[in-house]
Protein backbone atom coordinates (compact mmCIF):
# COMPACT_ATOMS: atom_id res chain seq x y z
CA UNK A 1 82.73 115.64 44.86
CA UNK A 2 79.75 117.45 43.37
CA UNK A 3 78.03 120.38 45.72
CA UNK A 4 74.37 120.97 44.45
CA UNK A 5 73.19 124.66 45.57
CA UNK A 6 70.60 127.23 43.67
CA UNK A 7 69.47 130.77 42.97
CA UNK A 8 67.52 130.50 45.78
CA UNK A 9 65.42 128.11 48.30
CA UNK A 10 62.84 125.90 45.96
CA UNK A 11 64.99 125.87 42.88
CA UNK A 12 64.97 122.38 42.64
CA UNK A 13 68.41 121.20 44.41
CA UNK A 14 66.60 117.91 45.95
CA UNK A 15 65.38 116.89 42.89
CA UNK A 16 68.78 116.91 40.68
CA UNK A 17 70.44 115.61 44.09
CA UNK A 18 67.89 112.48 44.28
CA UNK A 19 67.93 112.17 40.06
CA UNK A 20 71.53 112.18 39.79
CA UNK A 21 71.68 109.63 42.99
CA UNK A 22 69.38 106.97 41.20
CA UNK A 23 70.58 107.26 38.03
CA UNK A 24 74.35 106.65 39.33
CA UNK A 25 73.21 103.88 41.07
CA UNK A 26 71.68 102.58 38.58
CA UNK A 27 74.80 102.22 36.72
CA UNK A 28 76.61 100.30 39.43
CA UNK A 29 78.09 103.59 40.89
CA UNK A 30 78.12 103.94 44.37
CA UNK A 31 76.94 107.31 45.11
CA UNK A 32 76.76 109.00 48.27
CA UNK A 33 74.21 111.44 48.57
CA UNK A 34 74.27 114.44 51.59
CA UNK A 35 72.16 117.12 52.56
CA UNK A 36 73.91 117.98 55.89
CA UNK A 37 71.63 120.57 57.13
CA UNK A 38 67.96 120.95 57.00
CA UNK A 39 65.57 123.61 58.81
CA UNK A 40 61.71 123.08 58.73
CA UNK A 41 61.67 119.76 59.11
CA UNK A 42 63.43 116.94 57.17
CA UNK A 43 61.78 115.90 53.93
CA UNK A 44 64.43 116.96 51.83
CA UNK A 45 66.64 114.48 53.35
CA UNK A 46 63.95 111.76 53.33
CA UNK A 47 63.66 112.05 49.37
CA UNK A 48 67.65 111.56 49.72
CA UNK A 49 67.31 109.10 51.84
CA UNK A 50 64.74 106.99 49.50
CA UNK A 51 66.73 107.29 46.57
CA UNK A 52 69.71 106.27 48.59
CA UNK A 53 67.35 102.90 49.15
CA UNK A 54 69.17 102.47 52.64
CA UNK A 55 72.45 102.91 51.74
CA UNK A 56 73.01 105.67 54.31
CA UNK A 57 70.71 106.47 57.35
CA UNK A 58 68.41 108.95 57.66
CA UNK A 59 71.06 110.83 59.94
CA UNK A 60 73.99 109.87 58.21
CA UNK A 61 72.31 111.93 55.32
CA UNK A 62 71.32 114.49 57.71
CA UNK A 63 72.65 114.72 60.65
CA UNK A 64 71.79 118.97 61.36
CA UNK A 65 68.18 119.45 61.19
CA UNK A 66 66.13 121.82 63.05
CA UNK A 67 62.91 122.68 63.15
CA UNK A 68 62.12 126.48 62.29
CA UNK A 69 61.49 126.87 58.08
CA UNK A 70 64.57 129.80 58.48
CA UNK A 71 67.91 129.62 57.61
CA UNK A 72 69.73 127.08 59.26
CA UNK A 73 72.06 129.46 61.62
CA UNK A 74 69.01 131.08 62.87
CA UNK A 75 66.69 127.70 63.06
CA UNK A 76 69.86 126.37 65.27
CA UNK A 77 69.58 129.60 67.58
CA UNK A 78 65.88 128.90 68.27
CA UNK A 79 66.72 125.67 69.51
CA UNK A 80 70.30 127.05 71.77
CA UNK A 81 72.28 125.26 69.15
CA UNK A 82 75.86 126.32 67.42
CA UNK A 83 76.75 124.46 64.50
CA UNK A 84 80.27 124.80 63.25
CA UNK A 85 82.20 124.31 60.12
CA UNK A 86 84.73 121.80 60.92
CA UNK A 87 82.00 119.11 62.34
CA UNK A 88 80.37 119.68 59.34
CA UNK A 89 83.16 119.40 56.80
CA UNK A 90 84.98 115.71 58.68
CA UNK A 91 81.30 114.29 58.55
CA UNK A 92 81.56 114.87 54.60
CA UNK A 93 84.87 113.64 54.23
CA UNK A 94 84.47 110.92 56.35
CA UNK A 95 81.41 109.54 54.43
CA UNK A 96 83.15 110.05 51.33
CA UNK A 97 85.33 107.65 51.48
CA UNK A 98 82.94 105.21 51.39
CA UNK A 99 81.86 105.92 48.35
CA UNK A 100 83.19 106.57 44.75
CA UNK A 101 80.57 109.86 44.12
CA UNK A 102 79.61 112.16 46.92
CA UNK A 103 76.59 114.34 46.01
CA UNK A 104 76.42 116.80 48.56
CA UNK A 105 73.27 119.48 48.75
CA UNK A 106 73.37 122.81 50.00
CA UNK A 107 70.22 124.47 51.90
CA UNK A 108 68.81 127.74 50.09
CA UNK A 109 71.28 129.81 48.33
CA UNK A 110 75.42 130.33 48.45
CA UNK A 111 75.04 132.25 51.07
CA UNK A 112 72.50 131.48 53.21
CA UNK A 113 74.05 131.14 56.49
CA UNK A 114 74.32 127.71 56.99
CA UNK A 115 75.93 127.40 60.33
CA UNK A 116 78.58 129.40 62.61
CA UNK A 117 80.43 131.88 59.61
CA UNK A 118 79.89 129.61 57.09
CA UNK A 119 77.43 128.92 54.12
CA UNK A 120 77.68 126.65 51.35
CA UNK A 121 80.38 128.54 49.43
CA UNK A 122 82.78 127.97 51.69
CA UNK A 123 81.96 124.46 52.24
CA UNK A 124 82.36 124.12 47.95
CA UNK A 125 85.82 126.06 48.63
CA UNK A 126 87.13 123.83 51.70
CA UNK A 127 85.50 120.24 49.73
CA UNK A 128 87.27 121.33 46.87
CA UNK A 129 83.76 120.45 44.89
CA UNK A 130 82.39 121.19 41.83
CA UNK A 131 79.25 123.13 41.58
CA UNK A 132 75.66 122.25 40.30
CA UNK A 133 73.72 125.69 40.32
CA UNK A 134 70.51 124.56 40.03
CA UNK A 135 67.60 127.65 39.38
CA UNK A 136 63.95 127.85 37.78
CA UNK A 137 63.90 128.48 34.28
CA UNK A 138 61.81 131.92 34.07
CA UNK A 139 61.98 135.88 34.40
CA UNK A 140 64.47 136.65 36.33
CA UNK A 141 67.11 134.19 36.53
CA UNK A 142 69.74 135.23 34.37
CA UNK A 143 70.40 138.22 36.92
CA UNK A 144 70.19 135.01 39.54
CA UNK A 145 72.48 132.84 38.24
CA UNK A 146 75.15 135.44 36.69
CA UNK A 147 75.21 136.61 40.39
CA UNK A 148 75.31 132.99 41.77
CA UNK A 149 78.65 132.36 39.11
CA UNK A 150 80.37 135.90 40.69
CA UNK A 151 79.92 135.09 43.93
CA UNK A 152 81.91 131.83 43.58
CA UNK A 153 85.83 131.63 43.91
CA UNK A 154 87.45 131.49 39.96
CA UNK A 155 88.45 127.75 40.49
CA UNK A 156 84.92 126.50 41.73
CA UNK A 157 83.36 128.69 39.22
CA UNK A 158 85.44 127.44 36.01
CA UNK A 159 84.58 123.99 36.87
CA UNK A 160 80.65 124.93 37.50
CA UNK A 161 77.58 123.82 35.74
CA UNK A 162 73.83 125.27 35.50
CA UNK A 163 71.00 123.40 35.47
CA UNK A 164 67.82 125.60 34.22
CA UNK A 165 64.75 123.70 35.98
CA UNK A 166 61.23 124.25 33.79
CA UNK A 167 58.31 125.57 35.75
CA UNK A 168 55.06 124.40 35.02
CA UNK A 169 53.93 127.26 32.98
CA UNK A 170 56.69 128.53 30.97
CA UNK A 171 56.65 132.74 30.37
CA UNK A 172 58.24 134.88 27.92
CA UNK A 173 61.92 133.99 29.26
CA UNK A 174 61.74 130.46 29.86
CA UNK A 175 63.05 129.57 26.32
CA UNK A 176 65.15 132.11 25.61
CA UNK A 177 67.37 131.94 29.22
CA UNK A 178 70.17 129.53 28.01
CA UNK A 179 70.59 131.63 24.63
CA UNK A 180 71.23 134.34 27.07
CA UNK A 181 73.45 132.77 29.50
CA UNK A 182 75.63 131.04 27.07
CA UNK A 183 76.70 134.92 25.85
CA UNK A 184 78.69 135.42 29.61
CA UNK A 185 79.08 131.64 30.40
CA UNK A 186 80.20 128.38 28.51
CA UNK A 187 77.25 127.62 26.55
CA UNK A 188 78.22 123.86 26.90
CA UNK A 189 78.03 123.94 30.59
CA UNK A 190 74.26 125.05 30.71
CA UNK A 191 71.17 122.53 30.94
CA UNK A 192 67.96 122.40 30.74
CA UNK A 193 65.62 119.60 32.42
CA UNK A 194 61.66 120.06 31.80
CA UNK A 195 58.99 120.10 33.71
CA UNK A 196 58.74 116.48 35.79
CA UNK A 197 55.48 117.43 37.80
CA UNK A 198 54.68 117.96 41.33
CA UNK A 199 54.53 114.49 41.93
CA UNK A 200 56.62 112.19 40.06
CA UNK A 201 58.12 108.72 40.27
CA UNK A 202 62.06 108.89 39.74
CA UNK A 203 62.26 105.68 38.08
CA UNK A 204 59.95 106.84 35.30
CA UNK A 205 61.50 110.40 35.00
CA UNK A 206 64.81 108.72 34.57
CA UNK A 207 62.99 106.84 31.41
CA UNK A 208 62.53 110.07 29.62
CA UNK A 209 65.58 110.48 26.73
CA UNK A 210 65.84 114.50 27.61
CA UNK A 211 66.39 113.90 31.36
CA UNK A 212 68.82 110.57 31.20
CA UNK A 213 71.26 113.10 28.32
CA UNK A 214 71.09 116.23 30.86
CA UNK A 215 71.94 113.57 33.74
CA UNK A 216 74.37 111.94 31.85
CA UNK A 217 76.08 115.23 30.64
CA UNK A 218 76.24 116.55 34.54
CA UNK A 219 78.16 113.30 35.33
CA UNK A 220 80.96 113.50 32.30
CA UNK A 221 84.06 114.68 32.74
């Protein structure tokens, strides 16, 4: 099972989650992919639920989703709603049985509060998953992503990858953050994916050499 989380909400998690989802299918793999909670509406799960072409329902994919664009404990409170850990955790398993690669997507950071005293570290800890740390490649994220790695258990964090997303304007760190990151982490276990637009059709992003190897790499081992 492969948890996809980031540095921080907007990072690019949906992306990967619906990439890695088509190109796995694509290759005759069937590939579950889960975004179990969503706040401010639901059209991160709808991308999932595209590239999923109807595998899985919309609320199989999603079946927490509230309204309010806040974390997901507090977007539940608005609407007098509890969600808990275990629910969360069987609907997972359950699904992934189904299926011979679960992709399952976290909402904001590690430790956004995801539901009632739990975020998406513990649900990486409890699934037993391996981590995707997904974060924009620019000023900044080396702190982000070095803090992302501490904050996970040694197991989950041995096993972990990161996946440096290119902004549309690259600054003065953009090409220089894996150099730097491969000095405290395994420099084989960083990637880089460019810039695919704001608008973008998967099946011609999955056509470019650079993003099939990254892809590709993610899913060995």
């Amino acid at each position: 099972m492969i948890f996809i989380t980031g540095t921080d909400t907007g990072a690019g998690k949906t992306v990967l989650t619906a990439l890695l989802a088509q190109y796995l299918r694509a290759r005759k793999i069937r590939v579950a992919a889960l975004k179990p909670l969503c706040s401010g509406g639901r059209d991160d799960a709808r991308k999932l639920h595209a590239a999923m072409d109807g595998t899985l329902t919309l609320d199989e994919i999603n079946p927490w989703h509230f309204r309010a664009a806040v974390a997901p404990l507090l977007a539940a409170r608005l609407e007098h709603k509890r969600v808990q850990r275990a629910p969360v955790l069987a609907h997972i398993r359950t699904l992934q049985k189904r299926f011979d690669v679960t992709l399952v997507e976290g909402a904001g950071g590690l430790f956004s509060p995801l539901g009632q005293d739990f975020n998406s570290c513990d649900l990486i800890v409890a699934l037993r998953a391996s981590p995707i740390i997904l974060a924009p490649n620019k000023l900044g994220t080396v702190n982000h992503v070095l803090l992302t790695l501490a904050a996970l258990p040694g197991k989950a964090r041995s096993v972990a990858k990161v996946v440096l997303m290119s902004p549309p304007k690259l600054d003065s760190a953009t090409r220089s953050n894996a150099g730097l990151l491969g000095q405290f982490f395994p420099p084989g276990n960083i990637f880089k994916l460019p810039w695919l637009g704001r608008q973008f059709e998967p099946a011609t992003v999955l056509e470019q050499p650079a993003v099939k190897r990254v892809l590709a790499a993610l899913m060995a081992g």
